[in-house]
Protein backbone atom coordinates (compact mmCIF):
# COMPACT_ATOMS: atom_id res chain seq x y z
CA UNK A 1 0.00 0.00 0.00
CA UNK A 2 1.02 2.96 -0.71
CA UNK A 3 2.37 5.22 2.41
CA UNK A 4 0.74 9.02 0.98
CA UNK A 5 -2.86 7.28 0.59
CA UNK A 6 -5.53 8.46 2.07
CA UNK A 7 -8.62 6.25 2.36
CA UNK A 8 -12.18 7.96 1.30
CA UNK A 9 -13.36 8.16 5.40
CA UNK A 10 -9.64 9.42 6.23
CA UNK A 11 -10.49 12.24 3.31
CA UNK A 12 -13.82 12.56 4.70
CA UNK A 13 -12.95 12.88 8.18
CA UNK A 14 -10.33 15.43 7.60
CA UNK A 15 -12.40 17.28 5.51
CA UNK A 16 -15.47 17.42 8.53
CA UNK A 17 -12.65 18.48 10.94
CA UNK A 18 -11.17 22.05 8.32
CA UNK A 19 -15.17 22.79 7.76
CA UNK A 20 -15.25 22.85 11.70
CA UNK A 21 -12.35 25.05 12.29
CA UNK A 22 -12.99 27.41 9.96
CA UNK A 23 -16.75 27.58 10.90
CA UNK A 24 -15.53 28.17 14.68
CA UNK A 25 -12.80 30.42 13.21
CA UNK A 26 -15.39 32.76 11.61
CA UNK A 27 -17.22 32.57 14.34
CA UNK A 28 -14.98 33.76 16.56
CA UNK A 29 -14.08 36.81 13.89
CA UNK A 30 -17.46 37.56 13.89
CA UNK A 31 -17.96 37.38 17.53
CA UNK A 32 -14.75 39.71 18.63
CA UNK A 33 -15.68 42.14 16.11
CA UNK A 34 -18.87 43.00 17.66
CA UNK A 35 -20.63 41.44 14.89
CA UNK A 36 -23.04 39.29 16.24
CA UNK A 37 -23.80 38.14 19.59
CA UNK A 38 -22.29 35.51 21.40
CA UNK A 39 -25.79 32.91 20.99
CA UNK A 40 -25.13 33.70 17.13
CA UNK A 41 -21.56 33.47 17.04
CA UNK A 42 -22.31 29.75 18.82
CA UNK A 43 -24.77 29.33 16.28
CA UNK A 44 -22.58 29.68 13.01
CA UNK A 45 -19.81 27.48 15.23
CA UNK A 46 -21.99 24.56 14.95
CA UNK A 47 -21.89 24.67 19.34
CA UNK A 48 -23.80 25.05 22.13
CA UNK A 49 -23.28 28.47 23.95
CA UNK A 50 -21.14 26.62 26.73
CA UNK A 51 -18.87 24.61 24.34
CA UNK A 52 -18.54 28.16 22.42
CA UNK A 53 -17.40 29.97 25.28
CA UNK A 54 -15.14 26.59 26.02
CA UNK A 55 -14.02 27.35 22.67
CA UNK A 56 -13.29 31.17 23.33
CA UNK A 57 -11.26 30.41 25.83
CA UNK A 58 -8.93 27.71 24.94
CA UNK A 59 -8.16 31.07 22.01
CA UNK A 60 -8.07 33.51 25.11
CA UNK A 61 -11.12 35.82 24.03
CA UNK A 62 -12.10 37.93 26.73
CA UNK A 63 -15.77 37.23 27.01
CA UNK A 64 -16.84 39.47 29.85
CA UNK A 65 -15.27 42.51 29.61
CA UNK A 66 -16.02 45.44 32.51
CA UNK A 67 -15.95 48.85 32.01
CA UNK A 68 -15.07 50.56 35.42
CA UNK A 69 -16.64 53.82 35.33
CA UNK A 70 -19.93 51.89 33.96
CA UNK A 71 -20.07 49.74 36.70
CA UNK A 72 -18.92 52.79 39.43
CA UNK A 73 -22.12 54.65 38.21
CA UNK A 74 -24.14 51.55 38.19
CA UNK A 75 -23.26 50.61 41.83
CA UNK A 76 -23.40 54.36 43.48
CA UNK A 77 -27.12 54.80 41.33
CA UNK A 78 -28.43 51.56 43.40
């Protein structure tokens, strides 16, 4: 047998896992940009909202960012 062949399910397989990546990768595009929202951004992934932000992470993309002063005047206005 020949050592560079690649059977049809190896192919196929392969194939499944780039579609993934680059699904997830424009997801993630789409996400950090401001996009879409993180439900639609697990959406296009092909993932449920937990294994997106799973998925976020293991690429270190802040998901909950804080803005001080927003949460200053939220806190002192009860």
């Amino acid at each position: 047998m020949d050592s560079d062949y690649i059977s049809g399910e190896e192919l196929g397989n392969k194939l499944l896992q780039s579609v993934r990546e680059m699904k997830l990768g424009i997801a993630i595009r789409q996400y950090v940009s401001g996009a879409v929202s993180l439900e639609k951004s697990a959406v296009i992934a092909g993932l449920d909202r937990v294994d997106f932000l799973a998925a976020l992470a293991e690429e270190q993309v802040e998901v909950f960012t804080v803005d001080m002063d927003s949460l200053k005047r939220e806190l002192e206005h009860g």
